[in-house]
C-alpha atoms as a PDB file:
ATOM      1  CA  UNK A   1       0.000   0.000   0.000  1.00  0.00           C
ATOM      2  CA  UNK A   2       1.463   3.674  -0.869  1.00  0.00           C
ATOM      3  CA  UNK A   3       1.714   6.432   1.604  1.00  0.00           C
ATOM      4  CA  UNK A   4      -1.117   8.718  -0.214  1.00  0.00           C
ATOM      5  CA  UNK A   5      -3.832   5.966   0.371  1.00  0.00           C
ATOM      6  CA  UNK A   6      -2.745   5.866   3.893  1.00  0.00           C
ATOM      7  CA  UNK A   7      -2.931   9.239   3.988  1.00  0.00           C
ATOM      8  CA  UNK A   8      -6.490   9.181   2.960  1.00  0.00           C
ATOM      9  CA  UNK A   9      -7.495   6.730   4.683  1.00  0.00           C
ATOM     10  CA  UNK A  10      -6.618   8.641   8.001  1.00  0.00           C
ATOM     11  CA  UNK A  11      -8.042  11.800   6.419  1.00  0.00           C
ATOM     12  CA  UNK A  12     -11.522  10.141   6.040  1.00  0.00           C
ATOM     13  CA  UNK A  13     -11.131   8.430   9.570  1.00  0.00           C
ATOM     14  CA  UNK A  14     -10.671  11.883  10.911  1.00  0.00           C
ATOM     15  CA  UNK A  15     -13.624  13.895   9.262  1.00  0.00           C
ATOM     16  CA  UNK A  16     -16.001  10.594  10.154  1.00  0.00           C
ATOM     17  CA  UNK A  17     -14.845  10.764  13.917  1.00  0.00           C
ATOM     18  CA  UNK A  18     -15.377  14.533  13.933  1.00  0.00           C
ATOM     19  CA  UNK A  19     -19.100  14.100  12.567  1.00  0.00           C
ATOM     20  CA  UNK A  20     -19.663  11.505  15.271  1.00  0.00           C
ATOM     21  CA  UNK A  21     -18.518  13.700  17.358  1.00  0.00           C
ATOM     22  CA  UNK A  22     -20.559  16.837  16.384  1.00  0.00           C
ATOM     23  CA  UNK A  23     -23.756  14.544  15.899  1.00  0.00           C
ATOM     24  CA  UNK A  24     -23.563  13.431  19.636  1.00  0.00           C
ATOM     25  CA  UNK A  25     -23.123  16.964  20.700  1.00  0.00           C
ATOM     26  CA  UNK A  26     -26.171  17.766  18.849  1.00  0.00           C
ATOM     27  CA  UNK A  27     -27.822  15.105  20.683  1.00  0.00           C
ATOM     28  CA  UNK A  28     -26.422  16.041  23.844  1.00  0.00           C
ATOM     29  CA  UNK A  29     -27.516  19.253  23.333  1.00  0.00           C
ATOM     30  CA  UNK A  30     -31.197  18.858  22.208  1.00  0.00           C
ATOM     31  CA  UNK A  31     -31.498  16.020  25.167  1.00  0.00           C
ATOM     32  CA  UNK A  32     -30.833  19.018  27.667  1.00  0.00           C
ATOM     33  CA  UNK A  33     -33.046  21.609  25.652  1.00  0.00           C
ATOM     34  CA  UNK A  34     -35.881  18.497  26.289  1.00  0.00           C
ATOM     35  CA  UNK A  35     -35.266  18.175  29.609  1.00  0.00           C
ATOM     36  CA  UNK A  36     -35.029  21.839  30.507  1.00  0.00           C
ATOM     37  CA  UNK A  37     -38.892  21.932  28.560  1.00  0.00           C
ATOM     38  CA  UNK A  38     -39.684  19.410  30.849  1.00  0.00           C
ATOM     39  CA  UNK A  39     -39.168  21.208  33.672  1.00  0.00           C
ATOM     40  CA  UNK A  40     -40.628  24.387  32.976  1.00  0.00           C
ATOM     41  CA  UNK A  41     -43.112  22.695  32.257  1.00  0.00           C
ATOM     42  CA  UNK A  42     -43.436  20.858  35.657  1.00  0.00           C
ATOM     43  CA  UNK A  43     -42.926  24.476  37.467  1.00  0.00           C
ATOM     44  CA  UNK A  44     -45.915  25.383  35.392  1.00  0.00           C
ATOM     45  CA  UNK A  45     -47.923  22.953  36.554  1.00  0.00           C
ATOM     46  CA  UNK A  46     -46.701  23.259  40.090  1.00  0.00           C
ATOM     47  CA  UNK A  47     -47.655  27.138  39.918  1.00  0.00           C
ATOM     48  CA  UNK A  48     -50.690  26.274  38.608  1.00  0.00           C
ATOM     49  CA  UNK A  49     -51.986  23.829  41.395  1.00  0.00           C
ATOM     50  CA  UNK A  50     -51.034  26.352  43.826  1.00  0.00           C
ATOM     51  CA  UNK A  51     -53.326  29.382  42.178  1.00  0.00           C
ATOM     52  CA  UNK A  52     -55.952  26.702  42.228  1.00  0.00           C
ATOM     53  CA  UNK A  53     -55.459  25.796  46.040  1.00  0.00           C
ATOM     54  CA  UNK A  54     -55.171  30.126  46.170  1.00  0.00           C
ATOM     55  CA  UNK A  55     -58.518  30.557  44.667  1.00  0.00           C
ATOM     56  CA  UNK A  56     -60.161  27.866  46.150  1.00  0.00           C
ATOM     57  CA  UNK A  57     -59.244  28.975  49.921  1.00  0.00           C
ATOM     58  CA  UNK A  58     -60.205  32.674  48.651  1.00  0.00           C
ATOM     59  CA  UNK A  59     -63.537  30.935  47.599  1.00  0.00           C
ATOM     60  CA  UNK A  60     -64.107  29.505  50.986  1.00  0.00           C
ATOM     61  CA  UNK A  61     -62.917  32.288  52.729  1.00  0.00           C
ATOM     62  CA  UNK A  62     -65.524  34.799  50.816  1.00  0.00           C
ATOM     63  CA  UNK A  63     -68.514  31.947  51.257  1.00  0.00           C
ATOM     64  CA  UNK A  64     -68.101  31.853  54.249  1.00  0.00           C
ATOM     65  CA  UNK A  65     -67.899  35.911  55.048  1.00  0.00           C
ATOM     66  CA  UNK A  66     -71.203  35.776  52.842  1.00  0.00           C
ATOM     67  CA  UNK A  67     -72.812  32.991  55.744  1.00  0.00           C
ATOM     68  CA  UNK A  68     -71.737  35.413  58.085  1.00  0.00           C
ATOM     69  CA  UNK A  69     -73.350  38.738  57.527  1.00  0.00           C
ATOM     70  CA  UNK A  70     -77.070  36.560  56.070  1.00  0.00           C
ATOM     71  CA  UNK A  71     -76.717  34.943  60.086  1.00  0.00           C
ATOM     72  CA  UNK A  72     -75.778  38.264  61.538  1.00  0.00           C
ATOM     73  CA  UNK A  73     -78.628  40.125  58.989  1.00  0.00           C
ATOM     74  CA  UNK A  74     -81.110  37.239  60.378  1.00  0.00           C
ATOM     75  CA  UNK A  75     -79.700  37.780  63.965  1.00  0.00           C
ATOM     76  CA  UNK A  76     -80.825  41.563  63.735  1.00  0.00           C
ATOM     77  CA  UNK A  77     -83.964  40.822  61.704  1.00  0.00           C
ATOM     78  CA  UNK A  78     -85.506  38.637  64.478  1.00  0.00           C
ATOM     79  CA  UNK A  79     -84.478  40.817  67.730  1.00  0.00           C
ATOM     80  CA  UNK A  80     -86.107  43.862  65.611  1.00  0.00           C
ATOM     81  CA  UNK A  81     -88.727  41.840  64.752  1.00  0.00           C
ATOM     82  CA  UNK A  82     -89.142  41.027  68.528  1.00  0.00           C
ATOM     83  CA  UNK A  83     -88.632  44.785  69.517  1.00  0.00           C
ATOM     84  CA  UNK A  84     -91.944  45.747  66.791  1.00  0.00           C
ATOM     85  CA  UNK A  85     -93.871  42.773  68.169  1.00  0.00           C
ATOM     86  CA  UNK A  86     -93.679  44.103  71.885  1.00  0.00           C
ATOM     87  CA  UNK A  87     -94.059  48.297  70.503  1.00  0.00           C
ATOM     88  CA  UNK A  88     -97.188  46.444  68.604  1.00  0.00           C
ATOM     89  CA  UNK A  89     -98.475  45.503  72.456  1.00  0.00           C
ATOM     90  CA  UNK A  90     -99.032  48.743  73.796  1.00  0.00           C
ATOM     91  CA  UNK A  91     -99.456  51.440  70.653  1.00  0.00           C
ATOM     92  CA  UNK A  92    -102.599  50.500  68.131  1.00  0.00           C
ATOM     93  CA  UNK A  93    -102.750  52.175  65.288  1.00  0.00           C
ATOM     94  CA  UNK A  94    -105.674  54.746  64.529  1.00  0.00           C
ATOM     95  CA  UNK A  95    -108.184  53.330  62.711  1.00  0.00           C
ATOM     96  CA  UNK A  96    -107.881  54.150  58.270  1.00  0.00           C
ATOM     97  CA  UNK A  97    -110.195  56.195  56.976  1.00  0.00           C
ATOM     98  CA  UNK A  98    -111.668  54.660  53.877  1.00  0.00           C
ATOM     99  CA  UNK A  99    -112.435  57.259  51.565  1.00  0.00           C
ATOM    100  CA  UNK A 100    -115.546  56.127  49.275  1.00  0.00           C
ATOM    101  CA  UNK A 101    -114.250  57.498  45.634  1.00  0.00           C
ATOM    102  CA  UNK A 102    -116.857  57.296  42.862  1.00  0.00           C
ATOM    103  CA  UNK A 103    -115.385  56.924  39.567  1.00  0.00           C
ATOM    104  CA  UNK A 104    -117.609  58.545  37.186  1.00  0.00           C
ATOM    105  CA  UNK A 105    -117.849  57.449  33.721  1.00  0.00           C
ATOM    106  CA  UNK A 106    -117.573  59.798  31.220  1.00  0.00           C
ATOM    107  CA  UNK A 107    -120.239  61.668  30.094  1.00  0.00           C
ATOM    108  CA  UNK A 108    -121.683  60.097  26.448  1.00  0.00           C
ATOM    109  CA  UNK A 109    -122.301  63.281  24.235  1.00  0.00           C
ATOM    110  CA  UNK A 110    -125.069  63.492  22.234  1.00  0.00           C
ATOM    111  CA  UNK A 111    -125.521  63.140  18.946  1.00  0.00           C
ATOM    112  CA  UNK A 112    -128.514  63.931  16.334  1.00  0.00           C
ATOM    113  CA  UNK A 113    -127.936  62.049  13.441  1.00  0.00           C
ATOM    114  CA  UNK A 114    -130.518  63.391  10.588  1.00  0.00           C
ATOM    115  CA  UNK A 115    -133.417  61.254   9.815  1.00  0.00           C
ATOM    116  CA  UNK A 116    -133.249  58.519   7.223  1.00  0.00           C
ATOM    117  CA  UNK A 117    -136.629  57.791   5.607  1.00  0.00           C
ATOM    118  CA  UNK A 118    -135.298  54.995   3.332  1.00  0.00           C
ATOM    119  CA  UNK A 119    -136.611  56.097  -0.046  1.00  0.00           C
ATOM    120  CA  UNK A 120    -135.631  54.711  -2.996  1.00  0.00           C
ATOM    121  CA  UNK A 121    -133.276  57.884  -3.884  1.00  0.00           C
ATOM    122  CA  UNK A 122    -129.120  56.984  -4.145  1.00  0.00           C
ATOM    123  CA  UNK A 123    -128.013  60.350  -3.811  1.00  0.00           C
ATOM    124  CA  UNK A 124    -130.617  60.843  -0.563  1.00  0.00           C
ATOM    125  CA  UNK A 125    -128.829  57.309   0.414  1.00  0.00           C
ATOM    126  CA  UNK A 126    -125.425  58.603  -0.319  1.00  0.00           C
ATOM    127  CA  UNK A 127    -125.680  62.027   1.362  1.00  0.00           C
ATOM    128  CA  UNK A 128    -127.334  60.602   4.716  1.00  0.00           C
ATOM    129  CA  UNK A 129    -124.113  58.192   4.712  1.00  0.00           C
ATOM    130  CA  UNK A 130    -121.693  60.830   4.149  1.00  0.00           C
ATOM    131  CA  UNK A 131    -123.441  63.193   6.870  1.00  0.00           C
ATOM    132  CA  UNK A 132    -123.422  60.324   9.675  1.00  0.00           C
ATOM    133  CA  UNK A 133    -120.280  59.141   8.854  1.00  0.00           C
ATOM    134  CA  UNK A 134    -118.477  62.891   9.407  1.00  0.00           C
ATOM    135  CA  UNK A 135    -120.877  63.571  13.012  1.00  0.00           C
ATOM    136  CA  UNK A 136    -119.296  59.946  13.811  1.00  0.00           C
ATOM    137  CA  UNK A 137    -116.142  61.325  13.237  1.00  0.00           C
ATOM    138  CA  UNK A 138    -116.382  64.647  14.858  1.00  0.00           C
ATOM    139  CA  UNK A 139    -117.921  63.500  17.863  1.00  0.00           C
ATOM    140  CA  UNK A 140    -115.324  60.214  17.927  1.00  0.00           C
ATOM    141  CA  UNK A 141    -118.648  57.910  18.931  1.00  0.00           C
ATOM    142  CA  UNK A 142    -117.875  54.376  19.757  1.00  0.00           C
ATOM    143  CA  UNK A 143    -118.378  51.192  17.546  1.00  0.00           C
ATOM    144  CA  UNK A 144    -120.966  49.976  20.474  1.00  0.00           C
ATOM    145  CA  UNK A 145    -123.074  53.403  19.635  1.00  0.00           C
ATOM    146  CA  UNK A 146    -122.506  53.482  16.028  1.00  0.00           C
ATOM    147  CA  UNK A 147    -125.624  51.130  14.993  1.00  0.00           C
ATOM    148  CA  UNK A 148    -128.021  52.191  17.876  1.00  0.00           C
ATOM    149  CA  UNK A 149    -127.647  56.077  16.885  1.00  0.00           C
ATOM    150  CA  UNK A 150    -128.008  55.212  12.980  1.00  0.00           C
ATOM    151  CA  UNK A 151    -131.056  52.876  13.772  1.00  0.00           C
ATOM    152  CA  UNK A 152    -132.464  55.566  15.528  1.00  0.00           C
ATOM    153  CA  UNK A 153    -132.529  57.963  12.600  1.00  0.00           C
ATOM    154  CA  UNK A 154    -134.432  55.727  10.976  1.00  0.00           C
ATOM    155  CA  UNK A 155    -137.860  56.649   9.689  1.00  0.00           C
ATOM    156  CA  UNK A 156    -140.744  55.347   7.576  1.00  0.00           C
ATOM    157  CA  UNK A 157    -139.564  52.916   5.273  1.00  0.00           C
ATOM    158  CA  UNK A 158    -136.587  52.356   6.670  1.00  0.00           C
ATOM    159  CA  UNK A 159    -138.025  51.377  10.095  1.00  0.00           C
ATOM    160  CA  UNK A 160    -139.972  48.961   8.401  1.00  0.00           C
ATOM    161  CA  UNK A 161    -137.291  47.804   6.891  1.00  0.00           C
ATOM    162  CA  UNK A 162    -135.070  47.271   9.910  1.00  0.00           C
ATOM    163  CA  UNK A 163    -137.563  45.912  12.062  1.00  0.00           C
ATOM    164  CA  UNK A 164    -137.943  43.487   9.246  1.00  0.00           C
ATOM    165  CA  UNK A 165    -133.914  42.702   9.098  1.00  0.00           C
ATOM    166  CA  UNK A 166    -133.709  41.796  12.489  1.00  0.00           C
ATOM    167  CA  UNK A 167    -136.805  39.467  12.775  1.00  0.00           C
ATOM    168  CA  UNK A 168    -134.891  37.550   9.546  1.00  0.00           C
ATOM    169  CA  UNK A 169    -131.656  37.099  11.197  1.00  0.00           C
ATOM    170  CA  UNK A 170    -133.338  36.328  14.278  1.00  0.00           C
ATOM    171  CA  UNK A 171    -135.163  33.393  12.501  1.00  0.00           C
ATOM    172  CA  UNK A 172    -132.476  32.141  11.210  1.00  0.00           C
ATOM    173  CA  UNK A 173    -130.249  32.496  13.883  1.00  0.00           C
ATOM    174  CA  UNK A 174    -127.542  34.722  12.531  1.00  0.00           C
ATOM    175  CA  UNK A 175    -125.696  37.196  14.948  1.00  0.00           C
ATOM    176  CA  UNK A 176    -126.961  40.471  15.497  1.00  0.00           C
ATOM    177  CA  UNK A 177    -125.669  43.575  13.425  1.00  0.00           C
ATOM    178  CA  UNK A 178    -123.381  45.325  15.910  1.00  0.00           C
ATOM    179  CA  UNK A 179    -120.837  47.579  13.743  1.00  0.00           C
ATOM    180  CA  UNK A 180    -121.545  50.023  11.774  1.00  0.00           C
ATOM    181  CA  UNK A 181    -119.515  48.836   8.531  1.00  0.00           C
ATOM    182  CA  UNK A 182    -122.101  45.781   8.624  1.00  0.00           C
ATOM    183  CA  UNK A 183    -124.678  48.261   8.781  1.00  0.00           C
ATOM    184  CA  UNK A 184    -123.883  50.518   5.817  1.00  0.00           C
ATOM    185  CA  UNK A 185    -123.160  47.490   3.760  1.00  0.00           C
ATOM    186  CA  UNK A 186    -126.640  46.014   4.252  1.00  0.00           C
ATOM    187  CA  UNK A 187    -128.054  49.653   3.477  1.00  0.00           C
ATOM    188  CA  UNK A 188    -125.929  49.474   0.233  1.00  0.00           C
ATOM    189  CA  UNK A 189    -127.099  46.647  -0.989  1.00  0.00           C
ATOM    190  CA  UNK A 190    -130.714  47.903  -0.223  1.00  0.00           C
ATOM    191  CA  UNK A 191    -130.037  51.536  -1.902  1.00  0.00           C
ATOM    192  CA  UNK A 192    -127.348  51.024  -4.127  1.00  0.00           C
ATOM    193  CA  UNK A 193    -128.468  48.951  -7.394  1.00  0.00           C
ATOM    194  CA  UNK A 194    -125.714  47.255  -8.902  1.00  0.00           C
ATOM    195  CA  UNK A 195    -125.495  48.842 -12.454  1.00  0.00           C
ATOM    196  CA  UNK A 196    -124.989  52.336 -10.631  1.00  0.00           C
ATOM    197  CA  UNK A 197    -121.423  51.985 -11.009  1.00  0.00           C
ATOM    198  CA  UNK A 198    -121.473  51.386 -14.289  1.00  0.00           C
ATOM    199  CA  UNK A 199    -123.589  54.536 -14.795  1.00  0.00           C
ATOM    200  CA  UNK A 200    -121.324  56.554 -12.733  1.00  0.00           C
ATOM    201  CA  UNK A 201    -118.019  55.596 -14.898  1.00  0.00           C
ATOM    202  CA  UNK A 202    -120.542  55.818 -18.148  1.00  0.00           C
ATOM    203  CA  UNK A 203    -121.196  59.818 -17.133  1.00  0.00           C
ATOM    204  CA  UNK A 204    -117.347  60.084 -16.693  1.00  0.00           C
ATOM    205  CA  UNK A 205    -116.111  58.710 -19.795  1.00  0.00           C
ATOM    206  CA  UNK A 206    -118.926  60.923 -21.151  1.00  0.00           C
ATOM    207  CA  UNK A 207    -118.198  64.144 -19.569  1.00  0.00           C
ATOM    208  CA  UNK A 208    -116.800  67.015 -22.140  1.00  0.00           C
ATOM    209  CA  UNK A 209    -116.234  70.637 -21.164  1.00  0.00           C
ATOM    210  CA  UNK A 210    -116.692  71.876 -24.849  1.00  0.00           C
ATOM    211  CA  UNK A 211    -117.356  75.788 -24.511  1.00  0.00           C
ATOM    212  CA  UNK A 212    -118.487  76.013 -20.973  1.00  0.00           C
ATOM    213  CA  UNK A 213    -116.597  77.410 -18.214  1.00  0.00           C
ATOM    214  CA  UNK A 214    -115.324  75.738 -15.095  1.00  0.00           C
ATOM    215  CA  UNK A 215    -118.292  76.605 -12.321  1.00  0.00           C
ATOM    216  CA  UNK A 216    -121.251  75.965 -15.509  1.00  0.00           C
ATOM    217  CA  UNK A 217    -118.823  72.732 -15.935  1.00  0.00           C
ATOM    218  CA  UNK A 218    -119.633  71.189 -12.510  1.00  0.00           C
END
């Protein structure tokens, strides 16, 4: 064998032992960075049982200051309690006066709805609608007044022809007309025939100024 493969060989031999030897210091060194981990992480833990134990004793401690002052607050309630019973012994009270309070209900105003004679006229219909409707209004009457007022406006034919309504519901056992929207609607039906519509958009479509002025116009 020549002297430069010996001299390699011990070249080799050296850089191999000097990479053992770095690889087991960088084991030796990452084996203490583990353990020194583990041990903060034990003081952790450690610290950590002890603010438990902390706050639990705080716990107790404020629980039982809490028990304290409720016994001490039922301590005082009772021996004032016994001090008002034995005051109660000797002083009565003077007897209440009861006061006797009337509540008055409000005055109902009156209202005079113009009569209603139940002709067969739509415009007389129409008007004596638009007249009740605006005293209703004005003098904010009730729902529960509406129909006895309107009934009572009622005159000739239109008596009759009530008096006859109600006997027919009454017969066959429908409920009573108690609003006034019911009211009108029956009245419309009665009043109002059903090709007046018709009419009414017949005059409009109909309707031409030509040479008269505004007020001849309407």
């Amino acid at each position: 064998m020549s002297s430069h493969s010996c001299h390699s060989n011990e070249s080799e031999g050296k850089s191999i032992k000097s990479l053992l030897e770095k690889i087991a210091q960088d084991v030796q060194a990452l084996s203490y960075r583990q353990l020194q981990h583990e041990t903060q992480l034990k003081e952790r833990d450690a610290q950590f049982a002890l603010i438990q134990d902390e706050w639990k004793m705080f716990k107790e401690r404020d629980e039982y200051t809490k028990s304290k002052k409720v016994l001490m607050h039922l301590a005082l309630g009772i021996s004032f309690g016994e001090q008002s019973l034995r005051i109660n012994e000797y002083y009565q009270p003077p007897p209440r006066r009861v006061r006797n309070e009337r509540k008055e209900s409000p005055k109902e105003v009156r209202v005079d709805l113009p009569y209603f004679h139940g002709k067969e006229n739509v415009e007389a219909y129409l008007d004596w609608e638009m007249k009740v409707e605006q005293l209703f209004a004005c003098h904010k009457v009730s729902e529960e007044r509406k129909v006895p007022l309107a009934t009572l406006s009622f005159q000739g034919n239109a008596t009759y022809w009530w008096t006859t309504l109600e006997q027919e519901r009454h017969l066959h056992k429908d409920p009573p007309i108690e609003y006034w929207n019911y009211l009108k609607g029956a009245l419309r039906c009665r009043h109002i025939p059903s090709y007046y519509n018709r009419e009414l958009m017949d005059k409009l479509q109909r309707l031409q100024q030509k040479t008269m002025i505004v007020e001849e116009y309407r």
